[in-house]
PDB file of N, CA and C in Angstrom:
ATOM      1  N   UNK A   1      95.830  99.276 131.361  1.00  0.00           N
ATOM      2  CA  UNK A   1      94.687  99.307 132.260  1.00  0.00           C
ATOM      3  C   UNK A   1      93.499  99.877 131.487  1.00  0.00           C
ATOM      4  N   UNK A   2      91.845  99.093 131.559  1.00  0.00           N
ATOM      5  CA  UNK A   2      91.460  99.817 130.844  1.00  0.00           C
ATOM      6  C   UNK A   2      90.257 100.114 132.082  1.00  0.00           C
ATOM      7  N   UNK A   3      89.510 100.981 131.797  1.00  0.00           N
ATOM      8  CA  UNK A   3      87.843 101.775 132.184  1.00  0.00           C
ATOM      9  C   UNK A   3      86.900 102.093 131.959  1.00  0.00           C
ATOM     10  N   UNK A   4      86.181 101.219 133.020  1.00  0.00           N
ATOM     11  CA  UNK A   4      84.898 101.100 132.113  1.00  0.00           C
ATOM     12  C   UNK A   4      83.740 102.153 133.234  1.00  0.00           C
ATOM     13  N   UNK A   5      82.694 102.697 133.096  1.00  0.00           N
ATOM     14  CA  UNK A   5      82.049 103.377 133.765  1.00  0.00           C
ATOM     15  C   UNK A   5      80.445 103.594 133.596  1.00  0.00           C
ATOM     16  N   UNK A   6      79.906 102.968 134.062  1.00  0.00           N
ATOM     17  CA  UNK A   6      78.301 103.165 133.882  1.00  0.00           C
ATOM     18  C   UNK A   6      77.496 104.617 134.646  1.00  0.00           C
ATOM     19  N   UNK A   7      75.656 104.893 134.697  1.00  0.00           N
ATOM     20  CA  UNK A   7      75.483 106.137 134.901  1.00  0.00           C
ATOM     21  C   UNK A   7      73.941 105.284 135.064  1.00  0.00           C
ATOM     22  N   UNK A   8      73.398 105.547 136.310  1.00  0.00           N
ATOM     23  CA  UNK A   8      72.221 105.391 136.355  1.00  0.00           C
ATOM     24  C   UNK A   8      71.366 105.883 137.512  1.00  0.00           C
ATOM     25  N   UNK A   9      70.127 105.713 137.791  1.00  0.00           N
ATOM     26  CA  UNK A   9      69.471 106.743 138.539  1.00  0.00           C
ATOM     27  C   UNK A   9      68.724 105.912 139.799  1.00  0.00           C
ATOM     28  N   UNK A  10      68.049 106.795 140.252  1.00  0.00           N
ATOM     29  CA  UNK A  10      67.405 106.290 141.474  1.00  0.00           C
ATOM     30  C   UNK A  10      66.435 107.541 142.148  1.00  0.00           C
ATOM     31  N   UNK A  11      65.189 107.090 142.329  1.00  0.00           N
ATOM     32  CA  UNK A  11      64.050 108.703 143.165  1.00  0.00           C
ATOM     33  C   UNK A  11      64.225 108.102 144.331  1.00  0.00           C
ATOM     34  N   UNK A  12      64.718 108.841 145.429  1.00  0.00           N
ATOM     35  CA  UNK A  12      64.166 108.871 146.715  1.00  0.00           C
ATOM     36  C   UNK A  12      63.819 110.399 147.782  1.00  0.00           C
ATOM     37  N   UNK A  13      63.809 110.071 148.422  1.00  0.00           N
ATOM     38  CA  UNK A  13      63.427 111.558 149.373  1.00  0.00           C
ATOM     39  C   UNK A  13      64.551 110.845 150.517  1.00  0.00           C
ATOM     40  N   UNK A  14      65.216 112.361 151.454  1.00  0.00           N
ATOM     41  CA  UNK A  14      65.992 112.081 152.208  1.00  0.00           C
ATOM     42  C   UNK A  14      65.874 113.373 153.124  1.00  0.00           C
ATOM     43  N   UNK A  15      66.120 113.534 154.736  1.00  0.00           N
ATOM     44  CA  UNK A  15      66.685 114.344 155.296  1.00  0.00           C
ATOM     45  C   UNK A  15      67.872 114.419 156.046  1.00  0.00           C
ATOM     46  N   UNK A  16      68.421 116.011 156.133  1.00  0.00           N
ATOM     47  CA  UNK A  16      69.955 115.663 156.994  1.00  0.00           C
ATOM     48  C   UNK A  16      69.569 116.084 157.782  1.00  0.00           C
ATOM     49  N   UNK A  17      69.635 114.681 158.679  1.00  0.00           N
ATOM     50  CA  UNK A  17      69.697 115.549 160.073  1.00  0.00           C
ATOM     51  C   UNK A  17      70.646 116.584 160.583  1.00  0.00           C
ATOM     52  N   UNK A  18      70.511 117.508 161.477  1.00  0.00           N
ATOM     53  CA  UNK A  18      71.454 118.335 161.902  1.00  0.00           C
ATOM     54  C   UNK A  18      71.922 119.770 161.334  1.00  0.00           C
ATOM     55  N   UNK A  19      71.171 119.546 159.865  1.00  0.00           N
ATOM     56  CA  UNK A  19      72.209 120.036 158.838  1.00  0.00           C
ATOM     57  C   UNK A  19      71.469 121.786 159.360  1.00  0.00           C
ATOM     58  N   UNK A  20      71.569 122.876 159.335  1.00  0.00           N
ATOM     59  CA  UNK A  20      71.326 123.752 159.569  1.00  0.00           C
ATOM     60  C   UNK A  20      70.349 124.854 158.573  1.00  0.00           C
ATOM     61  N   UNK A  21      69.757 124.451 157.701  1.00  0.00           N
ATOM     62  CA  UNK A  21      69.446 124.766 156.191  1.00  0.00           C
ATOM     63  C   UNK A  21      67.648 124.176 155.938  1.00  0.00           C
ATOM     64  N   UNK A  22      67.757 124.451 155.002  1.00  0.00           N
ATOM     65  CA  UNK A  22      66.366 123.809 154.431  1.00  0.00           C
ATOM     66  C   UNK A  22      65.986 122.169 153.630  1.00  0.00           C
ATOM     67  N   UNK A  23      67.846 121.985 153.676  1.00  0.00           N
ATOM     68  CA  UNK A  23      67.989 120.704 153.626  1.00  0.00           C
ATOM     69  C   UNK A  23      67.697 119.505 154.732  1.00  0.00           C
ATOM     70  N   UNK A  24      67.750 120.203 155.837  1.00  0.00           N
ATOM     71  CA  UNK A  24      66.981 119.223 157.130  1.00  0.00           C
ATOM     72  C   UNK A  24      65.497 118.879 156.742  1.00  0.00           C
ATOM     73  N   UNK A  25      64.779 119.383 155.776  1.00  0.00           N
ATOM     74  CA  UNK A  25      63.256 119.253 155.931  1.00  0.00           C
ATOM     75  C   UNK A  25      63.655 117.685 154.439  1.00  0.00           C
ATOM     76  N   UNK A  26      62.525 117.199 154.944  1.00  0.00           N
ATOM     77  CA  UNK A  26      62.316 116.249 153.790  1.00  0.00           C
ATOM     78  C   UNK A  26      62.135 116.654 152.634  1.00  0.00           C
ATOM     79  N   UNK A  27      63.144 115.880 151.734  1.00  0.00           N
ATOM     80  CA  UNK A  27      62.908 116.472 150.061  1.00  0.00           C
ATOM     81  C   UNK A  27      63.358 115.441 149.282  1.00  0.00           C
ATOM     82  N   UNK A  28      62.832 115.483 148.184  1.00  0.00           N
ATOM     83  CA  UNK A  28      63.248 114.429 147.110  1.00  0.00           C
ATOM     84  C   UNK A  28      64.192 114.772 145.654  1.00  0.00           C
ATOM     85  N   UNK A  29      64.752 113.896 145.367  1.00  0.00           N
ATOM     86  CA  UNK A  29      66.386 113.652 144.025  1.00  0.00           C
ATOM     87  C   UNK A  29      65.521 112.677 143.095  1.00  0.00           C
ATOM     88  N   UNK A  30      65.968 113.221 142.318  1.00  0.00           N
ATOM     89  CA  UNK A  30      66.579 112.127 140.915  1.00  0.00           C
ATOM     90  C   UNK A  30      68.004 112.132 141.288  1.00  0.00           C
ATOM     91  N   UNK A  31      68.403 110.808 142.004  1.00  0.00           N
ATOM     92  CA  UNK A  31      70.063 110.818 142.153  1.00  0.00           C
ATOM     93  C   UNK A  31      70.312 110.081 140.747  1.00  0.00           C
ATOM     94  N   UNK A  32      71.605 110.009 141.182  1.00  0.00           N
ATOM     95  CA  UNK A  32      72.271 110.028 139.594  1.00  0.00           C
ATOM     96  C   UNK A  32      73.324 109.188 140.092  1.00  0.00           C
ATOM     97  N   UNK A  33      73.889 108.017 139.802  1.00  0.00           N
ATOM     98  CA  UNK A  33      74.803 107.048 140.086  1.00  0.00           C
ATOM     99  C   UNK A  33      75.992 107.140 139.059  1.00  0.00           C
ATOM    100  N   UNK A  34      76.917 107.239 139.158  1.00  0.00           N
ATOM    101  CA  UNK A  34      78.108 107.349 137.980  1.00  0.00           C
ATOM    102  C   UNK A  34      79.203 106.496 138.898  1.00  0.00           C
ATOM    103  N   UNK A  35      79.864 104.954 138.379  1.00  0.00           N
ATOM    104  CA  UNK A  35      80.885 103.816 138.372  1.00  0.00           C
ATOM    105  C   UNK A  35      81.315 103.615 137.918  1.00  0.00           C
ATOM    106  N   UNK A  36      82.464 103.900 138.371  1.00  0.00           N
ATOM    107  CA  UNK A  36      83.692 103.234 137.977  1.00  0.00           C
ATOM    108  C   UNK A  36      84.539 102.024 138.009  1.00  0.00           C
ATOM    109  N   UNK A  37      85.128 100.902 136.818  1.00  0.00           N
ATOM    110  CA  UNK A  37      85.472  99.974 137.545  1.00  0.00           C
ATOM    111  C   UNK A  37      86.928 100.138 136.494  1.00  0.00           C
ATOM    112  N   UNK A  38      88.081  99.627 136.728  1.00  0.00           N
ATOM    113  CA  UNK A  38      88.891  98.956 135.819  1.00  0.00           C
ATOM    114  C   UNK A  38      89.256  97.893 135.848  1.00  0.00           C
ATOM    115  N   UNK A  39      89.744  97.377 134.580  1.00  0.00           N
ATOM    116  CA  UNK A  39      90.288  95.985 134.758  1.00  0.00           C
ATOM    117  C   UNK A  39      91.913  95.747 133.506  1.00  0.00           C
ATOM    118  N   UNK A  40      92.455  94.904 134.495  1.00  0.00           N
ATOM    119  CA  UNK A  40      94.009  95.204 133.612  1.00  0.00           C
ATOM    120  C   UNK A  40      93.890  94.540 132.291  1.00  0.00           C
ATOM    121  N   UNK A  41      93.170  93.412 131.836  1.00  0.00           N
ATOM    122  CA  UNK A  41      93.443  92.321 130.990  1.00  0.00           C
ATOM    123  C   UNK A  41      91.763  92.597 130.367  1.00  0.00           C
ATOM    124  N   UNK A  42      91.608  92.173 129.008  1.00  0.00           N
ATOM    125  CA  UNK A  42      90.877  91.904 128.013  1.00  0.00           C
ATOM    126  C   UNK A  42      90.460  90.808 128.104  1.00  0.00           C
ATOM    127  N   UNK A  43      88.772  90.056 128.174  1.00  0.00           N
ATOM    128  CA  UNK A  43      88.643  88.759 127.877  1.00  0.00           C
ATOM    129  C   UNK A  43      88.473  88.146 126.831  1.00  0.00           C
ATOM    130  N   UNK A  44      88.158  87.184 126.268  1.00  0.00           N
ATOM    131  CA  UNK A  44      88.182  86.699 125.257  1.00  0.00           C
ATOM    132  C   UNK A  44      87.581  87.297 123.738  1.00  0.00           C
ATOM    133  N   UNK A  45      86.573  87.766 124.302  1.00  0.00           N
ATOM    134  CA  UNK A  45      85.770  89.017 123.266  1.00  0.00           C
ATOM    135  C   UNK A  45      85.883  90.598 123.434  1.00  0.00           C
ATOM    136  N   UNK A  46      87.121  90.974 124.137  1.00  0.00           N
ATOM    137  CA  UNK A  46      87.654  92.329 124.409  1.00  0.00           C
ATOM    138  C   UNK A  46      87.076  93.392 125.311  1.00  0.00           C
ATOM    139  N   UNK A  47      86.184  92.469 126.410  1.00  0.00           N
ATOM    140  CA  UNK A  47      85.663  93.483 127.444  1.00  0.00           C
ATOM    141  C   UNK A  47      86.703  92.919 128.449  1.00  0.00           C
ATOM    142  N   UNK A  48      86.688  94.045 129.449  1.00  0.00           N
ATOM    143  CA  UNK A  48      87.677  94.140 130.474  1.00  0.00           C
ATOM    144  C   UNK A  48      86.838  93.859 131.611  1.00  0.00           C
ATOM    145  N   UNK A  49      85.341  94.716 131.584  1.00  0.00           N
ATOM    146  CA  UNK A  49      84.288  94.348 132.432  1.00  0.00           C
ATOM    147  C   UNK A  49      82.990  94.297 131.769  1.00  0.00           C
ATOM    148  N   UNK A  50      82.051  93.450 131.817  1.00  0.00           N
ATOM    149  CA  UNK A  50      80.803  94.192 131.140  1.00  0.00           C
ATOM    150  C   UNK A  50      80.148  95.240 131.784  1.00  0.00           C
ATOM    151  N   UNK A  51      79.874  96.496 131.035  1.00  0.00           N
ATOM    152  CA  UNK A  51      79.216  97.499 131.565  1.00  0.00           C
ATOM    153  C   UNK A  51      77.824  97.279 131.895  1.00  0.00           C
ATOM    154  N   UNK A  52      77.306  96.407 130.911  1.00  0.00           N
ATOM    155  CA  UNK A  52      75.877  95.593 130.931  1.00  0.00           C
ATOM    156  C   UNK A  52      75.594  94.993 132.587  1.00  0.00           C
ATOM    157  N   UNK A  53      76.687  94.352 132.766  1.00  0.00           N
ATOM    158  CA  UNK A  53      76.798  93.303 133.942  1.00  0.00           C
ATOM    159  C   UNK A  53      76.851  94.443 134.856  1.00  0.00           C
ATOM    160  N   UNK A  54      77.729  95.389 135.170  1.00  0.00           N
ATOM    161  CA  UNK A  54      77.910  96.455 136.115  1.00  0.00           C
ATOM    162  C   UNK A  54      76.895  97.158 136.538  1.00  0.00           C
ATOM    163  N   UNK A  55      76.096  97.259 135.155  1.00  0.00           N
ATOM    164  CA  UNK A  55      74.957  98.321 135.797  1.00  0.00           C
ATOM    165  C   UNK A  55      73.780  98.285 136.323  1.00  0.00           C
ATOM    166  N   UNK A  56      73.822  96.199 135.767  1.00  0.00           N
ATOM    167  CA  UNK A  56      72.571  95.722 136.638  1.00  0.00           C
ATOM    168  C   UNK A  56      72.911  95.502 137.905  1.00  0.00           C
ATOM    169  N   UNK A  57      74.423  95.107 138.340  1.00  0.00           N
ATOM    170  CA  UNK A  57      74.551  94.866 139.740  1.00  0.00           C
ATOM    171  C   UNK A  57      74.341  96.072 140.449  1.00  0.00           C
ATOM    172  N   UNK A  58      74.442  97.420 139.670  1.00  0.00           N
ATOM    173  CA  UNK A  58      74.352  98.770 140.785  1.00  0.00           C
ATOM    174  C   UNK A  58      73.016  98.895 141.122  1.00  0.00           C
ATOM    175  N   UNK A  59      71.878  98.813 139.458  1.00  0.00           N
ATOM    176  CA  UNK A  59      70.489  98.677 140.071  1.00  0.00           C
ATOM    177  C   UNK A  59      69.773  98.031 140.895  1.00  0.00           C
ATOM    178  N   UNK A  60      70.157  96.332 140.899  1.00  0.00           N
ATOM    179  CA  UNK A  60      69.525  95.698 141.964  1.00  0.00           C
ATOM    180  C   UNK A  60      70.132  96.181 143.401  1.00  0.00           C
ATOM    181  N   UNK A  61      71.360  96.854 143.378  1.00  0.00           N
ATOM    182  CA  UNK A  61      71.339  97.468 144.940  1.00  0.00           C
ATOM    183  C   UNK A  61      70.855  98.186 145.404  1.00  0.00           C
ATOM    184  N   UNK A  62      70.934  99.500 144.265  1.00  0.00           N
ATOM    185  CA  UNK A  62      69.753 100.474 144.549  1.00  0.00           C
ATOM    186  C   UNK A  62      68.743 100.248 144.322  1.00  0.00           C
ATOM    187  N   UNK A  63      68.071  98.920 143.829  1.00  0.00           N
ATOM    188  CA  UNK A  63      66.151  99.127 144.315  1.00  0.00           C
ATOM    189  C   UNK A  63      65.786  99.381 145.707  1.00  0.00           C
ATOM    190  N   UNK A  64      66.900  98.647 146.533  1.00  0.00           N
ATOM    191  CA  UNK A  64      66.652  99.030 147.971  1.00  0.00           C
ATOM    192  C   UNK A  64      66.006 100.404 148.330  1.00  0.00           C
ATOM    193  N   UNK A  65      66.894 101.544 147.670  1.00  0.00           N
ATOM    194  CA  UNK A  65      66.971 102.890 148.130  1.00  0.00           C
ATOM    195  C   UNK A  65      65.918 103.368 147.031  1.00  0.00           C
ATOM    196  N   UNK A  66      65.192 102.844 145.392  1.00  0.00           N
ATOM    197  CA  UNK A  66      64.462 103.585 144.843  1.00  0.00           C
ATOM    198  C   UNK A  66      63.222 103.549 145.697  1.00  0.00           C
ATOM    199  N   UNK A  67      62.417 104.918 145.012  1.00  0.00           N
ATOM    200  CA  UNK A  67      61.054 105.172 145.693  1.00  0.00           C
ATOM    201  C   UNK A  67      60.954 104.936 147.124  1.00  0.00           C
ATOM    202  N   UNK A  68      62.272 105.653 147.941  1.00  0.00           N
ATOM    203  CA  UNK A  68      62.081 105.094 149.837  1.00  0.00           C
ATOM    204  C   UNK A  68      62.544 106.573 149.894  1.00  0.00           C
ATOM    205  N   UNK A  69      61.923 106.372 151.359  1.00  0.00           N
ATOM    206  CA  UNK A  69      62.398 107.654 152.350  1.00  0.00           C
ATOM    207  C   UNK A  69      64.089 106.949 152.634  1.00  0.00           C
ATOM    208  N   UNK A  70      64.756 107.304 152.679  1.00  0.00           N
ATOM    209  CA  UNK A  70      66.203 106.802 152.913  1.00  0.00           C
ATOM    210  C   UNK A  70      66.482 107.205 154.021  1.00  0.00           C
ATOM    211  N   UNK A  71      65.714 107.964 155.222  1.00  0.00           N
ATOM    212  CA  UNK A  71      66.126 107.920 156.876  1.00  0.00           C
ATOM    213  C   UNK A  71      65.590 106.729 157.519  1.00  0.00           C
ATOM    214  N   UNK A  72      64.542 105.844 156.345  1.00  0.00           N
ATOM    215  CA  UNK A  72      64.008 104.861 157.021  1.00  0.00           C
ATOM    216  C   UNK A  72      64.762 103.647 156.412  1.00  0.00           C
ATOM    217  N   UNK A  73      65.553 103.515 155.692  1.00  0.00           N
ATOM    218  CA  UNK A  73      66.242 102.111 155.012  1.00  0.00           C
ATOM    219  C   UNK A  73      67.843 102.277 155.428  1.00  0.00           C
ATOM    220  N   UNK A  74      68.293 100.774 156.498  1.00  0.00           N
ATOM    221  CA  UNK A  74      69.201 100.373 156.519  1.00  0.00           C
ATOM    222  C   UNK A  74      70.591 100.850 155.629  1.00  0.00           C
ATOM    223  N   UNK A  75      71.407 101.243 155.889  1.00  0.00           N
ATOM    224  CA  UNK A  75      72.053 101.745 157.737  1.00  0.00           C
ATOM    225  C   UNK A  75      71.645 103.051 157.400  1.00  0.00           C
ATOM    226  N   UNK A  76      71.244 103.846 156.596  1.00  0.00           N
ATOM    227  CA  UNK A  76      70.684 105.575 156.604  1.00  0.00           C
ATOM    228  C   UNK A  76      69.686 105.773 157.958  1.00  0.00           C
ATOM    229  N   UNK A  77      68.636 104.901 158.241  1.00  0.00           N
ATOM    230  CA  UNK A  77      68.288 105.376 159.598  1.00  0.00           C
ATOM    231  C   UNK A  77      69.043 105.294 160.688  1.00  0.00           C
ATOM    232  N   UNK A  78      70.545 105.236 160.516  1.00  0.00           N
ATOM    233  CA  UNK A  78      71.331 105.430 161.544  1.00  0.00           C
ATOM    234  C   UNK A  78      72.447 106.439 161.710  1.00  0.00           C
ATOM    235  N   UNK A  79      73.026 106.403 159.889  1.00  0.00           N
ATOM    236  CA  UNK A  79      73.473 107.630 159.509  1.00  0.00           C
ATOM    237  C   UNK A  79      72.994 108.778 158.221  1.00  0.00           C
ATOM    238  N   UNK A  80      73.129 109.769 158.575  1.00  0.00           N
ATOM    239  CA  UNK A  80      72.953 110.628 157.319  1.00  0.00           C
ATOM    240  C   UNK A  80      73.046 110.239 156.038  1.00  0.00           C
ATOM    241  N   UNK A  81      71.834 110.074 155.306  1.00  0.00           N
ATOM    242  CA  UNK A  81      71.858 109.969 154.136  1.00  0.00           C
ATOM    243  C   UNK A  81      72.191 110.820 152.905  1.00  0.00           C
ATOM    244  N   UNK A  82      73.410 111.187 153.484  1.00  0.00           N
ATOM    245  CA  UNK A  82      74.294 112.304 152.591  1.00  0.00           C
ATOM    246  C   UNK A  82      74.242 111.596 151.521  1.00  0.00           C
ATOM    247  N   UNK A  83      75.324 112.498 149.960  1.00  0.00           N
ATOM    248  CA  UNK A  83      75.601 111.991 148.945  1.00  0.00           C
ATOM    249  C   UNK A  83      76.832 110.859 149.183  1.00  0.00           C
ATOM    250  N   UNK A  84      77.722 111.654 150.336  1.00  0.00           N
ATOM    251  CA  UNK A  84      79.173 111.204 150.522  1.00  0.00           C
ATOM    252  C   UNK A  84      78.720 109.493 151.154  1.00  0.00           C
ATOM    253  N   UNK A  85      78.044 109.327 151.980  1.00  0.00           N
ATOM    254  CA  UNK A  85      77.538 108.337 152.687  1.00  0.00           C
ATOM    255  C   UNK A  85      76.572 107.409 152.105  1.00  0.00           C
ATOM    256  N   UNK A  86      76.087 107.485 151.067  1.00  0.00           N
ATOM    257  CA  UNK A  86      75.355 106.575 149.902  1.00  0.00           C
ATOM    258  C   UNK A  86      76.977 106.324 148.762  1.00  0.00           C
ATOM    259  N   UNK A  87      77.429 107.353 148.693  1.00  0.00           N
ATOM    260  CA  UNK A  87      78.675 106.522 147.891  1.00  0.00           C
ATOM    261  C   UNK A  87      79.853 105.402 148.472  1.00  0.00           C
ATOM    262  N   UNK A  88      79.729 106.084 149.514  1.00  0.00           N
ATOM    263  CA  UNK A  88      80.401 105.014 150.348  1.00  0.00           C
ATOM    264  C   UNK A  88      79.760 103.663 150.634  1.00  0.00           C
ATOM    265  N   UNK A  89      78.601 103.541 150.757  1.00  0.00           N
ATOM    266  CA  UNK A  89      77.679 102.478 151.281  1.00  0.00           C
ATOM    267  C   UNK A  89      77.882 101.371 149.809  1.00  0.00           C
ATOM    268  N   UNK A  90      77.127 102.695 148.846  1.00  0.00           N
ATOM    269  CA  UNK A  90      77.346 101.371 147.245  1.00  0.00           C
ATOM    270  C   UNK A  90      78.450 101.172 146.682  1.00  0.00           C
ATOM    271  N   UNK A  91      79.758 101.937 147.247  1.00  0.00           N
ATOM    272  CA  UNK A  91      81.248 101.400 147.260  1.00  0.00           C
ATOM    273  C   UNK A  91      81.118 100.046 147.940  1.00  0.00           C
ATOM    274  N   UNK A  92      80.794  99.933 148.912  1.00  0.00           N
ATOM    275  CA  UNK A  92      81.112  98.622 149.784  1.00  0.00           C
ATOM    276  C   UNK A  92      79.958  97.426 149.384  1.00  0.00           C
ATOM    277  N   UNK A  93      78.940  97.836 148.868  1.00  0.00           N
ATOM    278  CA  UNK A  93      77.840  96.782 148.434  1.00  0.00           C
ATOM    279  C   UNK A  93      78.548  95.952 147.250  1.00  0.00           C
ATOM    280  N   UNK A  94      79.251  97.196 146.119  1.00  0.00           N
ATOM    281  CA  UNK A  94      79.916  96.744 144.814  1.00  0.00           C
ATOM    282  C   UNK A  94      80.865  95.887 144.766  1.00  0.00           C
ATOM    283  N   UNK A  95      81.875  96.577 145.903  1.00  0.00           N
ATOM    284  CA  UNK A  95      83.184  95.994 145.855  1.00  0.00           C
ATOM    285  C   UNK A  95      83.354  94.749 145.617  1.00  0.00           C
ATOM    286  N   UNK A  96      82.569  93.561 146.885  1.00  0.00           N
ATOM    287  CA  UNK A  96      82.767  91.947 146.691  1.00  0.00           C
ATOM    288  C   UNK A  96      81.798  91.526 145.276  1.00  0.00           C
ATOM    289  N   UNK A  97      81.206  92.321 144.337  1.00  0.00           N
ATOM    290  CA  UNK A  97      80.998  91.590 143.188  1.00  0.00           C
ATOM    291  C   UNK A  97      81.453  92.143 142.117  1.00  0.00           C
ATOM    292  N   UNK A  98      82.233  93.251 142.237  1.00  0.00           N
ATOM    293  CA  UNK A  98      82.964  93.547 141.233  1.00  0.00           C
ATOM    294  C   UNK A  98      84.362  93.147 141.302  1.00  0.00           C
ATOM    295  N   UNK A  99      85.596  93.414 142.142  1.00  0.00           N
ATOM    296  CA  UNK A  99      86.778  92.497 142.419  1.00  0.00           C
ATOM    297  C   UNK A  99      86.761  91.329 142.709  1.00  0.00           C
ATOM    298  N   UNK A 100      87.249  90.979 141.071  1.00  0.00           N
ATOM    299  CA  UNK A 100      88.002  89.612 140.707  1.00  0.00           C
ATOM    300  C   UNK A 100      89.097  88.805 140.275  1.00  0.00           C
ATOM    301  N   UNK A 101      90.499  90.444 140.731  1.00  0.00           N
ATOM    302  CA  UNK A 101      91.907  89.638 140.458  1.00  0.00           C
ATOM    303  C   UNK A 101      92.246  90.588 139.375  1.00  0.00           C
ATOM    304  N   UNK A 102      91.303  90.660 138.467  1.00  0.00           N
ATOM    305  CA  UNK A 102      91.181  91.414 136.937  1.00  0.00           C
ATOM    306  C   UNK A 102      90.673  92.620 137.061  1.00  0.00           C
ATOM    307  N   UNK A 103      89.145  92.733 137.316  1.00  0.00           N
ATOM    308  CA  UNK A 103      88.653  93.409 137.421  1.00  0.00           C
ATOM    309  C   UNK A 103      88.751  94.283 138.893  1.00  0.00           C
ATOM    310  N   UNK A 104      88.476  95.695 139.477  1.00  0.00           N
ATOM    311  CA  UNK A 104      88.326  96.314 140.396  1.00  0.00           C
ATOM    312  C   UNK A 104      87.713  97.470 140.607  1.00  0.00           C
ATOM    313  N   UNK A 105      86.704  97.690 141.426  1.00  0.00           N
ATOM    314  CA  UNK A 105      85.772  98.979 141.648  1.00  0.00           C
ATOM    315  C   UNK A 105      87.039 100.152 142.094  1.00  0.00           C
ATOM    316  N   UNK A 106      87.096 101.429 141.529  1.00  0.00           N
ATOM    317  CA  UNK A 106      87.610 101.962 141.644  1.00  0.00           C
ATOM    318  C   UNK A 106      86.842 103.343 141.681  1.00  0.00           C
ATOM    319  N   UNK A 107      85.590 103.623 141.907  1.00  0.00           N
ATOM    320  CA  UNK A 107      85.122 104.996 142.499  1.00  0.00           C
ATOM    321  C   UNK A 107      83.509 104.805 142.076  1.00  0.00           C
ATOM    322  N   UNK A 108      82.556 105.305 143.273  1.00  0.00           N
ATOM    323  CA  UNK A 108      81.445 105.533 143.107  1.00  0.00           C
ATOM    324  C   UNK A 108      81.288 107.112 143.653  1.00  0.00           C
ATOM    325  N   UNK A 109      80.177 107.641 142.313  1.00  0.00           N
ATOM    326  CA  UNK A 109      80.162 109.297 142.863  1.00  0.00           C
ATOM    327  C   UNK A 109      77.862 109.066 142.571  1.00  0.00           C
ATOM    328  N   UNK A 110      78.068 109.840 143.674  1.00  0.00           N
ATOM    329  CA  UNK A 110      76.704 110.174 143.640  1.00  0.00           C
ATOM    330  C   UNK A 110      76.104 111.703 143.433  1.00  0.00           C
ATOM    331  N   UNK A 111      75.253 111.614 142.579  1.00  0.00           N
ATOM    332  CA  UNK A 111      74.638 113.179 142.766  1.00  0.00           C
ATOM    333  C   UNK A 111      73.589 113.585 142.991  1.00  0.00           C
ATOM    334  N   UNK A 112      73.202 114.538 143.433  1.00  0.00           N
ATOM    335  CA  UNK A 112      72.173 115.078 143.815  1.00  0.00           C
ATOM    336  C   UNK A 112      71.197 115.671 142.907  1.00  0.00           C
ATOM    337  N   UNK A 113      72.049 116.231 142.431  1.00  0.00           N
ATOM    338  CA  UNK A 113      71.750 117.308 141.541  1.00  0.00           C
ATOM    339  C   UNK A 113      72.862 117.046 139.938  1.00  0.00           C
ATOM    340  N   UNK A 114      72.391 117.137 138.993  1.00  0.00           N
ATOM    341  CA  UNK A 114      73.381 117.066 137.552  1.00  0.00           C
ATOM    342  C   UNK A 114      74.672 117.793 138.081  1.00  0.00           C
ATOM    343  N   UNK A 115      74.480 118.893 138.860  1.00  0.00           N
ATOM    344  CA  UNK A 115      75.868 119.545 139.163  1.00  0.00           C
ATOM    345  C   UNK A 115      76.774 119.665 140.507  1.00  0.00           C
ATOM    346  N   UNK A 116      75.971 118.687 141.280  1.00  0.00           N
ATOM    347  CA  UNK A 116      76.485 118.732 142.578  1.00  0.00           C
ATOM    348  C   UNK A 116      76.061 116.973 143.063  1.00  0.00           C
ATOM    349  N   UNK A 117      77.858 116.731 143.380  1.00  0.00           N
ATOM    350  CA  UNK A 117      77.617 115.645 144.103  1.00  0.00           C
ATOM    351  C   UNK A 117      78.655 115.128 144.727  1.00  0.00           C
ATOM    352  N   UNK A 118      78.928 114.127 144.906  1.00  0.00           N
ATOM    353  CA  UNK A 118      79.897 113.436 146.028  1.00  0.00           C
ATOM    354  C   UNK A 118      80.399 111.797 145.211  1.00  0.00           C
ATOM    355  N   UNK A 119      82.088 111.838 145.966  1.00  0.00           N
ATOM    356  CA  UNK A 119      82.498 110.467 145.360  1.00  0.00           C
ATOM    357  C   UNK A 119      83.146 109.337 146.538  1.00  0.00           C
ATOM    358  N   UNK A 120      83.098 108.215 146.331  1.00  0.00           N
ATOM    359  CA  UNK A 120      84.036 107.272 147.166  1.00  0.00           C
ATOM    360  C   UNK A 120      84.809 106.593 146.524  1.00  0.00           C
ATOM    361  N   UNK A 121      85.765 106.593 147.233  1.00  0.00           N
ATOM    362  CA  UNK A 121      87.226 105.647 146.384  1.00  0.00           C
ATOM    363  C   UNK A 121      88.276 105.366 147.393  1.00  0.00           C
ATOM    364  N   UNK A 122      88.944 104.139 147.309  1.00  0.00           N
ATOM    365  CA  UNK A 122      89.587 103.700 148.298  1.00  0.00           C
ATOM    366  C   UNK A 122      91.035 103.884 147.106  1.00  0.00           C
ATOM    367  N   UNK A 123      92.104 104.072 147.924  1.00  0.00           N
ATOM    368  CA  UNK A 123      93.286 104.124 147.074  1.00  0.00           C
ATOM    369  C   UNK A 123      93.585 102.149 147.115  1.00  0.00           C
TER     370      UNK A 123
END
C-alpha cells in the first residue's frame, strides 16, 4: 500500500456560533489543508496517485471557501464552520474524485492554526 499526501492553504474568516469564548466573534485563518490518499498498485510510471492531480482537485474546492466569510457559503451557513466540519465537508467533496478501485481518500485534517486542528476519516 502506498501514501501519498498533499498540504495546502486557504484565508477565510469564520464564526462559532454558540461557542462560549471569543471565538464566537468573527475572525480570520490561514487554514492549512493536509490529504491523504492511498493507493494499492503503481501505474505505469510509478505513481500510485498524482500528488500534482490531488492538490489541484483540493484547491478548486476550496476556492469556494478562499477569501469568504464561511457562515455565509453553503452548507456552513447552516452548520458551524468548525475545523472538524470543513474536514468532513472536503472529505465528502474529495471522495467521488479521488476513489477509483486503486486509489482511495483516506483522511482530511484541517487547521487552524500550525498547531491546532481537526481530522476526517471514514474507516
Amino acid at each position: 500500500m502506498f501514501e501519498v499526501t498533499i498540504r495546502t492553504t486557504f484565508s477565510s474568516a469564520h464564526q462559532l456560533k454558540f461557542y462560549d469564548g471569543k471565538y464566537e466573534n468573527l475572525h480570520g485563518h490561514n487554514w492549512i489543508a493536509v490529504v491523504t490518499a492511498s493507493a494499492k498498485e503503481l501505474d505505469a510510471i510509478g505513481l500510485g496517485i498524482d500528488f500534482v492531480k490531488l492538490r489541484e482537485m483540493t484547491d478548486e474546492i476550496l476556492s469556494a471557501l478562499d477569501y469568504k466569510n464561511l457562515n455565509e457559503v453553503p452548507p456552513f451557513d447552516k452548520i458551524n464552520p468548525s475545523a472538524e466540519n470543513i474536514a468532513q465537508w472536503l472529505f465528502g467533496e474529495l471522495k467521488a474524485r479521488v476513489n477509483d478501485g486503486n486509489a482511495q481518500l483516506r483522511k482530511v485534517e484541517i487547521k487552524e492554526f500550525e498547531h491546532s486542528g481537526a481530522a476526517y476519516f471514514e474507516d
